[in-house]
N, C-alpha and C. Protein backbone atom coordinates (compact mmCIF):
# COMPACT_ATOMS: atom_id res chain seq x y z
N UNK A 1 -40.73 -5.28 22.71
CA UNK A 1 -40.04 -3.99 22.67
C UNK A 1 -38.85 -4.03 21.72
N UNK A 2 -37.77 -5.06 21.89
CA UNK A 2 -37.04 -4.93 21.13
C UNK A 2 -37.36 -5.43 19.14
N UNK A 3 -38.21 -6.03 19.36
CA UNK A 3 -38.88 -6.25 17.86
C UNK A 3 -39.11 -4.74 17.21
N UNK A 4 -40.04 -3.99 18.30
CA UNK A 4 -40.27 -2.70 17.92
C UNK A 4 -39.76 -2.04 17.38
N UNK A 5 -38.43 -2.03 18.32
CA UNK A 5 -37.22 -1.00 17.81
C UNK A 5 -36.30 -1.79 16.72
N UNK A 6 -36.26 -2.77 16.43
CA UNK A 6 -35.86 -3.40 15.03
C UNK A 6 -36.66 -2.73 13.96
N UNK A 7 -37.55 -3.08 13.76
CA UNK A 7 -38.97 -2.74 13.03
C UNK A 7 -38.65 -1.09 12.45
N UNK A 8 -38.29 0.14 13.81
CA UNK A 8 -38.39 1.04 13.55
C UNK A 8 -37.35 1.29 13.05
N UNK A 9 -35.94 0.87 13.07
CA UNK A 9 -34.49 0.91 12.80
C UNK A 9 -34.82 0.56 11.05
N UNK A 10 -34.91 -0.70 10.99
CA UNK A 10 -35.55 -1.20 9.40
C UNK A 10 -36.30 0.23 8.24
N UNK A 11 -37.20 0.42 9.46
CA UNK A 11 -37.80 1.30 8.32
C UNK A 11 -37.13 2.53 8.53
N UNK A 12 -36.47 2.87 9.27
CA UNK A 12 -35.71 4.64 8.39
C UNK A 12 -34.73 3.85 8.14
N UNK A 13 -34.07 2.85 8.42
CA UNK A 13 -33.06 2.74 6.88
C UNK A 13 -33.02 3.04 5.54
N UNK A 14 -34.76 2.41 5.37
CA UNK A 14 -35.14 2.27 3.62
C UNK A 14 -35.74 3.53 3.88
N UNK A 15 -35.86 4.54 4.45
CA UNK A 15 -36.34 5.94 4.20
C UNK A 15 -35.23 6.52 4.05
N UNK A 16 -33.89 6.40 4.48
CA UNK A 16 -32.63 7.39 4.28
C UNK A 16 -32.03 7.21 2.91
N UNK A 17 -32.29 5.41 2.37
CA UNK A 17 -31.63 4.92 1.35
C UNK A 17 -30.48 4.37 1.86
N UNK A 18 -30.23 3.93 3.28
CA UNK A 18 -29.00 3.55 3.35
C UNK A 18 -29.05 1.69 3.34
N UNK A 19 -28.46 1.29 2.47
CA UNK A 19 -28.38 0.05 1.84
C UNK A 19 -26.84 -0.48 2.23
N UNK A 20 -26.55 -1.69 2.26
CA UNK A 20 -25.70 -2.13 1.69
C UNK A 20 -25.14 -2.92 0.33
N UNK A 21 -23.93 -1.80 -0.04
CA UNK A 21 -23.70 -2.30 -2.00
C UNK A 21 -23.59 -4.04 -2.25
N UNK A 22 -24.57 -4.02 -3.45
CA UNK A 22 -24.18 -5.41 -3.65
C UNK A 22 -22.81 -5.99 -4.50
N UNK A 23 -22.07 -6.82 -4.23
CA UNK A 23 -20.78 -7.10 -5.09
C UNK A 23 -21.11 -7.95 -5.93
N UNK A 24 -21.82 -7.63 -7.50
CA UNK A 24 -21.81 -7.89 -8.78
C UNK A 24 -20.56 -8.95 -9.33
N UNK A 25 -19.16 -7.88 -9.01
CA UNK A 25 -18.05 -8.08 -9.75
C UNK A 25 -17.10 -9.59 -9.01
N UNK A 26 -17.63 -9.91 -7.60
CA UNK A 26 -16.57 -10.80 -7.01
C UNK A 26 -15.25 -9.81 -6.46
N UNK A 27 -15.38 -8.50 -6.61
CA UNK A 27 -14.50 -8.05 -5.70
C UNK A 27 -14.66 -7.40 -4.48
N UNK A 28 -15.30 -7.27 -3.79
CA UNK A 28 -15.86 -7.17 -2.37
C UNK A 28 -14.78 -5.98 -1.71
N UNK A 29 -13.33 -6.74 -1.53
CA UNK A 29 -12.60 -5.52 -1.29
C UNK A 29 -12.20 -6.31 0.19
N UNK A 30 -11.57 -4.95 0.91
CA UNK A 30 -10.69 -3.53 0.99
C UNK A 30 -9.66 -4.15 -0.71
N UNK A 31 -9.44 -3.05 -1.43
CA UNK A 31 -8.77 -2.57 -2.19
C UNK A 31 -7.58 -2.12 -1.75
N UNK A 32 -6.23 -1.45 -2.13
CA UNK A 32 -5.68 -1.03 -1.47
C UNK A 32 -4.73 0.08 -2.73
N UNK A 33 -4.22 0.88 -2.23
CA UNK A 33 -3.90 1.88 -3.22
C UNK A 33 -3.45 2.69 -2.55
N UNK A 34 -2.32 3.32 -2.91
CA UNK A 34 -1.55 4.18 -2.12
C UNK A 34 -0.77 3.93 -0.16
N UNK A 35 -1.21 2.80 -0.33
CA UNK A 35 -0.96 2.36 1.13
C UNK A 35 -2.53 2.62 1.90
N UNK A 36 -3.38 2.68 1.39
CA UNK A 36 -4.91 3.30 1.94
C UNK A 36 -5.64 2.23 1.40
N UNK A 37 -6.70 1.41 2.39
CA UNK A 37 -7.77 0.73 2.12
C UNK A 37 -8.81 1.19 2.16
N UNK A 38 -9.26 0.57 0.40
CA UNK A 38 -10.75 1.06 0.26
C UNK A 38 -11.63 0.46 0.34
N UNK A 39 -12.80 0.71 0.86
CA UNK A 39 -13.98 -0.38 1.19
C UNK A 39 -15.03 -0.22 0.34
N UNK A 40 -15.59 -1.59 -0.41
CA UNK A 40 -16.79 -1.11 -1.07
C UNK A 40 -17.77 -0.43 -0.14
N UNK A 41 -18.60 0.73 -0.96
CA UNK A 41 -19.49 1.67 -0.70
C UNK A 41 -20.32 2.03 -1.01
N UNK A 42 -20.28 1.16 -2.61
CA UNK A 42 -21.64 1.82 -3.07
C UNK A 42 -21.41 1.42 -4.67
N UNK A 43 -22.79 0.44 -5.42
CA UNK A 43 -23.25 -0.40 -6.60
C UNK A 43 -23.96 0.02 -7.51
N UNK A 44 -23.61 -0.28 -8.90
CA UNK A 44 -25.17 -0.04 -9.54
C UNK A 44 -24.67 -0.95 -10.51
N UNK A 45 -25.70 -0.75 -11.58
CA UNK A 45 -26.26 -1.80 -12.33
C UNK A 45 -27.06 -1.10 -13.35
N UNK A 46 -26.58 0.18 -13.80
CA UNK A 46 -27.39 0.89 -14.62
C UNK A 46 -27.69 0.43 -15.77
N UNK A 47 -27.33 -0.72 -16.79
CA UNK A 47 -28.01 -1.67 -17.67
C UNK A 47 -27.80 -2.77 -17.38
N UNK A 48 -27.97 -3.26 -18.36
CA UNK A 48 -28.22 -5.03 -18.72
C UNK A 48 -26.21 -5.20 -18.71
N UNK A 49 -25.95 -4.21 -19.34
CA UNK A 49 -24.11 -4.71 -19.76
C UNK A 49 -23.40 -3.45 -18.83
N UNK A 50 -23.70 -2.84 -17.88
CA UNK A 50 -22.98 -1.85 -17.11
C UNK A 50 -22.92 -2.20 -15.56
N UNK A 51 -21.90 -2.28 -14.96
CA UNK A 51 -21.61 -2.99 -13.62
C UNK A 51 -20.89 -1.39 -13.16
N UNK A 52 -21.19 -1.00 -12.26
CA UNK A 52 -20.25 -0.33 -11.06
C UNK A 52 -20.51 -0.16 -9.88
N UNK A 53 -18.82 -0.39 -9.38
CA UNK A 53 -18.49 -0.26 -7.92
C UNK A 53 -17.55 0.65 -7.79
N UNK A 54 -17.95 1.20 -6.09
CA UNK A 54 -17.27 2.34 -6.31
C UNK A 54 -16.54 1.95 -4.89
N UNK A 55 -15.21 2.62 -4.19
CA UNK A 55 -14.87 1.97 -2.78
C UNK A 55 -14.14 2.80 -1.98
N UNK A 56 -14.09 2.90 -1.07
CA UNK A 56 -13.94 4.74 -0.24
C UNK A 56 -13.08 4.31 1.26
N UNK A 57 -11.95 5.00 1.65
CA UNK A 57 -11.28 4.96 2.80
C UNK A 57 -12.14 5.05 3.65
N UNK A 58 -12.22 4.47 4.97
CA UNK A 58 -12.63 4.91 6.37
C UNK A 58 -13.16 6.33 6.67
N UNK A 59 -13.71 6.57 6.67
CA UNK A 59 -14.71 8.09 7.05
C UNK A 59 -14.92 9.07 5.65
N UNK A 60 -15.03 8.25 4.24
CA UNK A 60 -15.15 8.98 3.50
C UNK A 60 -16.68 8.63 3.01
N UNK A 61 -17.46 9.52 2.47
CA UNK A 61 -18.88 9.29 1.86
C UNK A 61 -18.71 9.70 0.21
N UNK A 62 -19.51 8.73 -0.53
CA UNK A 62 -19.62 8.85 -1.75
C UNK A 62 -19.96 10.39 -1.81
N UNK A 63 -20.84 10.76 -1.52
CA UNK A 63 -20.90 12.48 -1.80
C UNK A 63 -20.06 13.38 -1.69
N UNK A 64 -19.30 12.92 -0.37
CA UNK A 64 -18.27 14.04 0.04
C UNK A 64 -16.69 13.43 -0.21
N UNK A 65 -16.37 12.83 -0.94
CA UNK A 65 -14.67 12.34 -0.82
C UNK A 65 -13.63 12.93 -1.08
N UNK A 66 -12.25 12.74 -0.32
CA UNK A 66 -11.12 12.85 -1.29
C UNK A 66 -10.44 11.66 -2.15
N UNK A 67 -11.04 10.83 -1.65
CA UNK A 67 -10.16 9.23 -2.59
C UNK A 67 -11.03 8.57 -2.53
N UNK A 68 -10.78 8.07 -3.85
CA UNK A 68 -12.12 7.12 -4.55
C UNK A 68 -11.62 6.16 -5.45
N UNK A 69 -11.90 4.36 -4.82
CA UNK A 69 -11.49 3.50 -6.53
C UNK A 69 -12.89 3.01 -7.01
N UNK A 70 -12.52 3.22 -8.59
CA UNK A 70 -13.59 2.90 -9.34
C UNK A 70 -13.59 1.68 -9.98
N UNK A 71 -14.62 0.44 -10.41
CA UNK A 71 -14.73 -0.05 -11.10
C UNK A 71 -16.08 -0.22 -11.48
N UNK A 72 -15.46 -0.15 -13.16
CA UNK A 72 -16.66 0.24 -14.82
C UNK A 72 -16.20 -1.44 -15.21
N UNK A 73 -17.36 -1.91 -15.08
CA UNK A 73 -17.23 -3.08 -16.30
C UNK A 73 -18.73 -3.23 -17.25
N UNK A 74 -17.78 -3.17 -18.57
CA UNK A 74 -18.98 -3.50 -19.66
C UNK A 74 -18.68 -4.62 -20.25
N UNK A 75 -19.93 -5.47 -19.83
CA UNK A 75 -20.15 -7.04 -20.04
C UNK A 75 -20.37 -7.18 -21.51
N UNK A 76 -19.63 -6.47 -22.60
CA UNK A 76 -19.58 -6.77 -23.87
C UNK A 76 -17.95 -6.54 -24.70
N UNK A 77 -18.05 -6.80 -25.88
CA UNK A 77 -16.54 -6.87 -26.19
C UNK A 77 -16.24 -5.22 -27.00
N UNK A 78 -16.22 -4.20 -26.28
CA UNK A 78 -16.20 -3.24 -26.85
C UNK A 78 -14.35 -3.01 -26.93
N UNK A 79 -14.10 -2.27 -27.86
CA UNK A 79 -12.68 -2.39 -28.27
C UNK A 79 -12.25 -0.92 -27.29
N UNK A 80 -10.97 -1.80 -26.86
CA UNK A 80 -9.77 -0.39 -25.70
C UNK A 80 -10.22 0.93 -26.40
N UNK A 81 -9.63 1.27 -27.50
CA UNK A 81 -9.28 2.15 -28.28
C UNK A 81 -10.80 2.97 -28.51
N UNK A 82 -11.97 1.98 -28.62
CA UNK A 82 -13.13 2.90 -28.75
C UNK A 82 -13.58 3.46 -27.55
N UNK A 83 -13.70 3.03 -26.44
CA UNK A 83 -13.78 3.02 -25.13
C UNK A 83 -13.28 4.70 -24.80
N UNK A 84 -12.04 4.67 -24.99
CA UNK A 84 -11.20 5.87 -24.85
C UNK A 84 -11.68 6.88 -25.80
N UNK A 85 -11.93 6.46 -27.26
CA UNK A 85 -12.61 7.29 -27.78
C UNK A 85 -13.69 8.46 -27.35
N UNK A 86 -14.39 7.69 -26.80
CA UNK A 86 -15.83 8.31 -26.01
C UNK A 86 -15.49 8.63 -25.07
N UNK A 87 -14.78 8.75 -24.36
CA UNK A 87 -14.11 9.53 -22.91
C UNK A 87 -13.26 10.63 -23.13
N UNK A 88 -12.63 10.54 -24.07
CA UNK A 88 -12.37 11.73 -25.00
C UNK A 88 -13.08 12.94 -25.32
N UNK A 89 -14.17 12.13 -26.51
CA UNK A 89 -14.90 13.17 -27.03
C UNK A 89 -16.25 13.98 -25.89
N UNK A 90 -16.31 13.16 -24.14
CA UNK A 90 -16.58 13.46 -23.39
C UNK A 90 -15.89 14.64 -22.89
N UNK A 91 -14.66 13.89 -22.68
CA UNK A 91 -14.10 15.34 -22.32
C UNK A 91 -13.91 16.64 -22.86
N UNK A 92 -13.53 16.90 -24.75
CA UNK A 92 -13.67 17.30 -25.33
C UNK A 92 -14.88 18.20 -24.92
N UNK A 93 -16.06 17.89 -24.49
CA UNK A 93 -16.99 18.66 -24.90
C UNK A 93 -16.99 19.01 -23.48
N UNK A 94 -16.55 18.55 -22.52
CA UNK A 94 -16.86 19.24 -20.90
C UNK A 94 -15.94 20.54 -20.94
N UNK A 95 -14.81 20.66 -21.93
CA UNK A 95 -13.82 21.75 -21.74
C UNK A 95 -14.51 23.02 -22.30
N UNK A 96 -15.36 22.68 -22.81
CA UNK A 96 -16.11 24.48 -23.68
C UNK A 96 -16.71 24.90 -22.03
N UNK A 97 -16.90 24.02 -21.18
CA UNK A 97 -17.91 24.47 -20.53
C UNK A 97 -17.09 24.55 -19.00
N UNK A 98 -15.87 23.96 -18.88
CA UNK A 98 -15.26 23.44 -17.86
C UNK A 98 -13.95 23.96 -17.92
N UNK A 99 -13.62 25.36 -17.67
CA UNK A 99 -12.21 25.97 -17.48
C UNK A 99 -10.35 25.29 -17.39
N UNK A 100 -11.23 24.51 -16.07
CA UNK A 100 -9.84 23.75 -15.30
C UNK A 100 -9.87 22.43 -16.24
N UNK A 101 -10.91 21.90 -16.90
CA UNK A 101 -10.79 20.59 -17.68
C UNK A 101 -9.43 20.32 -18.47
N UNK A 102 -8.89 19.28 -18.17
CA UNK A 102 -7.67 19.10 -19.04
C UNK A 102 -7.58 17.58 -18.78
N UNK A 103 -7.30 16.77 -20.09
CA UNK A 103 -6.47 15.48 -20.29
C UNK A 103 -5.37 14.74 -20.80
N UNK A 104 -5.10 13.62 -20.54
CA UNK A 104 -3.93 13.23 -21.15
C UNK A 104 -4.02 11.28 -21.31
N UNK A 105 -3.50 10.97 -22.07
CA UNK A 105 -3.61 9.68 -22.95
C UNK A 105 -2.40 8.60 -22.78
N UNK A 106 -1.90 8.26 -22.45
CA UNK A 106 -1.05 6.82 -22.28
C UNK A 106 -1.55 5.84 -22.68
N UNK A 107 -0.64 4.92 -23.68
CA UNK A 107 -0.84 3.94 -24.20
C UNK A 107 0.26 2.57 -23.74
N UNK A 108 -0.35 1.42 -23.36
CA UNK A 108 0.93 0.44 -22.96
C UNK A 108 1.63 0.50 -24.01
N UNK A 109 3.18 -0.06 -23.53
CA UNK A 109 3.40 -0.72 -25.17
C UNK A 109 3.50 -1.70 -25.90
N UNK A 110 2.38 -2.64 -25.41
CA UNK A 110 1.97 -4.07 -25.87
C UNK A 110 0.52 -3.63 -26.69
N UNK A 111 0.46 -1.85 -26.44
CA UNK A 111 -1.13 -1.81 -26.99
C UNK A 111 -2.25 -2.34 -26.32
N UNK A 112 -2.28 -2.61 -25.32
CA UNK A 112 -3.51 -3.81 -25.02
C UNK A 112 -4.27 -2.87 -23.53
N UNK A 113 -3.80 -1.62 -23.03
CA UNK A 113 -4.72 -0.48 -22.11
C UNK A 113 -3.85 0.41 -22.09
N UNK A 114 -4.48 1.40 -21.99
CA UNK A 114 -4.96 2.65 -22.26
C UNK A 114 -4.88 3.40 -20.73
N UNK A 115 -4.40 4.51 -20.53
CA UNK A 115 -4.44 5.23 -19.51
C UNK A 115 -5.06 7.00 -19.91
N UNK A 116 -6.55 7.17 -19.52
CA UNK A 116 -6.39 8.53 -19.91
C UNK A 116 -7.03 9.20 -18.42
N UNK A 117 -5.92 10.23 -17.96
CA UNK A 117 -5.44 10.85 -16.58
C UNK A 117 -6.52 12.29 -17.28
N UNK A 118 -7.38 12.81 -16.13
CA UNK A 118 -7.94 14.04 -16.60
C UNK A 118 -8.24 14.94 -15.24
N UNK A 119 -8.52 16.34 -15.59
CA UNK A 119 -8.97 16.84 -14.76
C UNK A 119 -10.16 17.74 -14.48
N UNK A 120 -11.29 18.02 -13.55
CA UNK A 120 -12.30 18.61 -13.98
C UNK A 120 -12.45 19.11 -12.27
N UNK A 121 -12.95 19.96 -12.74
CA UNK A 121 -13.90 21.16 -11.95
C UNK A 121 -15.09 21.37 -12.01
N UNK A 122 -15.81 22.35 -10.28
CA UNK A 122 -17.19 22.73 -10.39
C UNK A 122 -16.95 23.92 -9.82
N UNK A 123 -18.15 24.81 -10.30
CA UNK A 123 -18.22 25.98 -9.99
C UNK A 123 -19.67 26.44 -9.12
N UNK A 124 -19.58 27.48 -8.37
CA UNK A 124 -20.87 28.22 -8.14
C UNK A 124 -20.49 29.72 -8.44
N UNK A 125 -20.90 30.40 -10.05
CA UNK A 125 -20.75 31.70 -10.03
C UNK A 125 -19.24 31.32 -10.52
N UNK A 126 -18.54 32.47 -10.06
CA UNK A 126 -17.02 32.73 -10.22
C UNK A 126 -16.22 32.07 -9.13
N UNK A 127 -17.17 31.27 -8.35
CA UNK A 127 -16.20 30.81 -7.07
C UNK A 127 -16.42 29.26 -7.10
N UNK A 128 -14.61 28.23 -7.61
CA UNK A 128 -14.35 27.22 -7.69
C UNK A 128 -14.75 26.42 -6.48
N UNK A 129 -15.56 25.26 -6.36
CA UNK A 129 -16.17 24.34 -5.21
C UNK A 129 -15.18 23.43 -5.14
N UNK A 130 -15.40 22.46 -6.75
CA UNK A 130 -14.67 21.22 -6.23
C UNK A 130 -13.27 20.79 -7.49
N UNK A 131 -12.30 20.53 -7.28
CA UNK A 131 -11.31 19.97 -8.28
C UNK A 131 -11.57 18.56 -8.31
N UNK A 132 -10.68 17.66 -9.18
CA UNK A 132 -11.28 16.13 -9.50
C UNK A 132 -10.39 15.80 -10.47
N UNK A 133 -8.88 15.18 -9.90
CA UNK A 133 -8.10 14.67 -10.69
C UNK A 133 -8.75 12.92 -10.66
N UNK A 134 -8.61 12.28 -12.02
CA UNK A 134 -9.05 10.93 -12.15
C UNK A 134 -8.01 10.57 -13.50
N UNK A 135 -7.89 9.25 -13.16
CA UNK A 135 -6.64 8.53 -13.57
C UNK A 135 -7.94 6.91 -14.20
N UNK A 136 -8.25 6.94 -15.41
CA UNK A 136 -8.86 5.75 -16.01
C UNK A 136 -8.27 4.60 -16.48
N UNK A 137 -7.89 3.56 -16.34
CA UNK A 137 -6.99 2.34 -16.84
C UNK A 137 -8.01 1.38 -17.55
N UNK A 138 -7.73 1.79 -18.83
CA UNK A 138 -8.85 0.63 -19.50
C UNK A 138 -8.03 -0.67 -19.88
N UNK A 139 -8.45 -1.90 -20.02
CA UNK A 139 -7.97 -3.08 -20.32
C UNK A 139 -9.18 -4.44 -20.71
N UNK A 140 -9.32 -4.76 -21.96
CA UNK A 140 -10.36 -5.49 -22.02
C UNK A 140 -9.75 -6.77 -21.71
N UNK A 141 -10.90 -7.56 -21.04
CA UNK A 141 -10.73 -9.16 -19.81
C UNK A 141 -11.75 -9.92 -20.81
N UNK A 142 -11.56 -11.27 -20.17
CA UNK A 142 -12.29 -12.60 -20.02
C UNK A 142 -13.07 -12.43 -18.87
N UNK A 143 -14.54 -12.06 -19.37
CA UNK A 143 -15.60 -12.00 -18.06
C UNK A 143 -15.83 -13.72 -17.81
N UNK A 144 -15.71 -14.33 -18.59
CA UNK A 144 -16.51 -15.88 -18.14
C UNK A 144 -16.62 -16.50 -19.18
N UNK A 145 -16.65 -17.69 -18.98
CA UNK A 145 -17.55 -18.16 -20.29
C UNK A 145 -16.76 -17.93 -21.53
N UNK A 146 -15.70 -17.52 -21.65
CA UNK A 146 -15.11 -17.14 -23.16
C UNK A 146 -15.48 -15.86 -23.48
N UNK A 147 -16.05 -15.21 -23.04
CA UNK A 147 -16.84 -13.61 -22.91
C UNK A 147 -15.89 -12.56 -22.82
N UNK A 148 -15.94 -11.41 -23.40
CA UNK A 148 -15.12 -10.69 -23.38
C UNK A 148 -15.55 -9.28 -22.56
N UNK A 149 -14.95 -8.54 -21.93
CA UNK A 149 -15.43 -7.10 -21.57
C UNK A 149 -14.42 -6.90 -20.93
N UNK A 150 -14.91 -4.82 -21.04
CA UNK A 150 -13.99 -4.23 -20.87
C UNK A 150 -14.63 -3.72 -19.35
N UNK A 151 -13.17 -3.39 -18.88
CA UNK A 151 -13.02 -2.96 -17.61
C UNK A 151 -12.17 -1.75 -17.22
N UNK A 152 -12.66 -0.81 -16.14
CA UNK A 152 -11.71 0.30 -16.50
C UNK A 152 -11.55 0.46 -14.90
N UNK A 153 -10.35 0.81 -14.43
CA UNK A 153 -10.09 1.02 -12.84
C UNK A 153 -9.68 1.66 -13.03
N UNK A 154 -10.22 3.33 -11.97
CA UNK A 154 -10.53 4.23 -11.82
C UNK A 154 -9.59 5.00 -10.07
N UNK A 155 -9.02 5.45 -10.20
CA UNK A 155 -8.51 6.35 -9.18
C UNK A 155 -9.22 7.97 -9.65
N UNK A 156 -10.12 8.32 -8.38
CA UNK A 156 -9.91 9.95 -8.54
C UNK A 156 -9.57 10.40 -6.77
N UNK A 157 -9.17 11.76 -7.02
CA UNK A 157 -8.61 12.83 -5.97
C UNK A 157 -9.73 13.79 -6.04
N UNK A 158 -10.18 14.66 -4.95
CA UNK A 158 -11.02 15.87 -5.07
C UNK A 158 -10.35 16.17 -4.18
N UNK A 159 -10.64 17.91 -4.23
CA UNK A 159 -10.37 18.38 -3.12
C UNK A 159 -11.52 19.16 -3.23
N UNK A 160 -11.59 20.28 -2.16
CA UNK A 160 -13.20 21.24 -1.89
C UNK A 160 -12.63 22.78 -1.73
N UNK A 161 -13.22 23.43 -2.00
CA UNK A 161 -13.19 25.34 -0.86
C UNK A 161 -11.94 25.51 -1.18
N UNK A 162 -11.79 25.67 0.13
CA UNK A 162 -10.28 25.90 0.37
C UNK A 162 -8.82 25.17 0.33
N UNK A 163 -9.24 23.89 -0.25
CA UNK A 163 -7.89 22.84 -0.30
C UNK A 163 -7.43 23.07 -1.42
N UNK A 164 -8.48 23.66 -2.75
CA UNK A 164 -8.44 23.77 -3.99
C UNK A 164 -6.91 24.23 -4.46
N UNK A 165 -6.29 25.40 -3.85
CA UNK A 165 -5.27 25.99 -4.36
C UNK A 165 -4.14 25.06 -4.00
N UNK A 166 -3.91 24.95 -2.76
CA UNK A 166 -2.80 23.94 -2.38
C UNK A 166 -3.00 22.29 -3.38
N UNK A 167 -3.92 21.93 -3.29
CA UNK A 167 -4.31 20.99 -4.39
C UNK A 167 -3.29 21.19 -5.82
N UNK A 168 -4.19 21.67 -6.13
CA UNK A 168 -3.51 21.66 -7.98
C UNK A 168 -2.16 22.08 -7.68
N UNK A 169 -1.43 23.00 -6.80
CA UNK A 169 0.11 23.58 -6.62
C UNK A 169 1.01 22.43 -6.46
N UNK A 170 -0.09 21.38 -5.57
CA UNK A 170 0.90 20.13 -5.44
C UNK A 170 0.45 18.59 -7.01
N UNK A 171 -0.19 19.44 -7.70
CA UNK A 171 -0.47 17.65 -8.44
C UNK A 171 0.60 17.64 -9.56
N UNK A 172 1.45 18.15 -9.81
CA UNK A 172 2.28 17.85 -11.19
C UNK A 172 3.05 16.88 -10.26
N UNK A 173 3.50 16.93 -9.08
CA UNK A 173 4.44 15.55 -8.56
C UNK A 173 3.38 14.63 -8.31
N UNK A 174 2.54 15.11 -7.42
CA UNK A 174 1.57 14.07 -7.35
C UNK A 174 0.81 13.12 -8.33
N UNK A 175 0.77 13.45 -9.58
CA UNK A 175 0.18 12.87 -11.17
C UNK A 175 1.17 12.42 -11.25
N UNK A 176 2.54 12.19 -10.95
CA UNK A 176 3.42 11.44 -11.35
C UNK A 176 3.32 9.99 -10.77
N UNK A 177 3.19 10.41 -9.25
CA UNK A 177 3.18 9.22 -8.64
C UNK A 177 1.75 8.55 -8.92
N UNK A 178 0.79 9.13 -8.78
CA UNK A 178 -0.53 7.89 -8.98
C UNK A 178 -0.43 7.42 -10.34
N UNK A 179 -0.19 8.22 -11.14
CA UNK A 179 -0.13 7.43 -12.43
C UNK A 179 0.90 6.07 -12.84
N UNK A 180 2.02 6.36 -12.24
CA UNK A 180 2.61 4.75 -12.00
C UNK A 180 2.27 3.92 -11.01
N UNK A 181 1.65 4.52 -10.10
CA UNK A 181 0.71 3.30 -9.31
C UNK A 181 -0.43 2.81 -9.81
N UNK A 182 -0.95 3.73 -10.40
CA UNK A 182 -2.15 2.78 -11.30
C UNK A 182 -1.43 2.11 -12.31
N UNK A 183 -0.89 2.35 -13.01
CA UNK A 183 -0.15 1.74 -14.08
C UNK A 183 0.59 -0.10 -13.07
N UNK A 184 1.05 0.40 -12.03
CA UNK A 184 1.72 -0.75 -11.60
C UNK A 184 0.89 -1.81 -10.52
N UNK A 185 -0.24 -1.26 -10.54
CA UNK A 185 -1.51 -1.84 -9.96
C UNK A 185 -1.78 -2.97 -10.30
N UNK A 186 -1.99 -4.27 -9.65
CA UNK A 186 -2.60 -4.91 -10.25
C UNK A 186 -4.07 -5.30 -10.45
N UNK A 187 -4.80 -5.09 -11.29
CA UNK A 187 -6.18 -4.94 -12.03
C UNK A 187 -7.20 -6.11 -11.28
N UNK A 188 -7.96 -5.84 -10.68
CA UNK A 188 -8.91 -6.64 -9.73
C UNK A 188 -9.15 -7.87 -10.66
N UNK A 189 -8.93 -8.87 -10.55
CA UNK A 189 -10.06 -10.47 -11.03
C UNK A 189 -11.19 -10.15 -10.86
N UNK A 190 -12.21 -10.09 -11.79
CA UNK A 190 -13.73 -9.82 -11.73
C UNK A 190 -14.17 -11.26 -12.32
N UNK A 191 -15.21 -11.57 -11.78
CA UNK A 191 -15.92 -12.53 -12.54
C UNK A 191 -17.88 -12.14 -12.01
N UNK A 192 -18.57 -11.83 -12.98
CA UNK A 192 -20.12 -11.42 -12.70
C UNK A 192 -20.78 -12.67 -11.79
N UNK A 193 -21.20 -11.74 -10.73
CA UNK A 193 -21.97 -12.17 -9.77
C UNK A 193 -23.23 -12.26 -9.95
N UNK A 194 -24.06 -12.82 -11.08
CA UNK A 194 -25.33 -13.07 -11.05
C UNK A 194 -25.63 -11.52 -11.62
N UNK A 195 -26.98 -11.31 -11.27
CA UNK A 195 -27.92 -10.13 -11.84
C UNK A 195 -28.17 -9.42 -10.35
């Protein structure tokens, strides 16, 4: 009996998709940020040179969040400055289409990462769903081996419906403060966990 009900537990797991993320990077986590621990939640592995983890407070779901840390690592030596480039000209092109879209660029002053803070929206019709302040910290590392790649840690905020207005009324103080906490963050030790 109880085999049974193992057996049956097993299989709607892998029918819901609910997995547990694998840790690629060696950072496993709780994270911590803002005084809030984040727990890994959820992996991929979308190429050969693209690693992400993503890591979420206590009762938050990747689908539905308000706080989210990100980590992007590309297992090649792509340069800060180009990196940002293409997140740019990303954004650039989400704003023809994306009202509330807006960014902004910080540079250390050793030169060596990059901060670009942005903001984006979704719509249904004329009526705003979701806001999505995100704060990107690029900095290229020593993956291993003498290896170089870049890594980018990721803070975003959403809000939904009805939080939307009070949201944005409060983020010009609020962008103040996460942005020197990411800035004063210190940047996870990654080292690749196999394939």
């Amino acid at each position: 009996m109880k085999l049974t009900l193992l057996l049956a537990v097993a299989l709607l797991l892998s029918f819901t998709g609910i997995e547990s993320p694998v840790d690629r990077l060696g950072v496993k986590g709780p994270l911590t940020f803002d005084k809030t621990h984040f727990k890994l939640a959820w992996t991929a592995k979308p190429n050969e040179k693209y690693y992400i983890q993503e890591y979420l407070p206590d009762g938050e779901t990747v689908e539905a969040f308000h706080q989210m840390l990100t980590l992007h690592l590309f297992d090649t030596e792509v340069p800060v400055e180009d990196a940002v480039k293409v997140k740019v000209k990303e954004l650039t092109q989400r704003k023809q289409t994306d009202p509330i879209c807006n960014y902004s660029i910080t540079e250390s002053p050793d030169q060596k990462e990059f901060i670009v803070d942005f903001l984006l929206g979704a719509s249904k019709g004329d009526h705003m769903t979701i806001v999505e302040f995100n704060i990107y910290r690029y900095r290229q590392i020593d993956s291993g081996a003498g290896r170089k790649a870049l890594l980018i840690f990721a803070y975003s905020n959403r809000a939904y419906e009805d939080e939307i207005t009070p949201f944005l009324s409060a983020l010009g103080d609020r962008r103040m403060k996460f942005l020197n906490q990411v800035i004063e963050a210190e940047m996870p030790s990654v080292r690749i966990e196999g394939n």
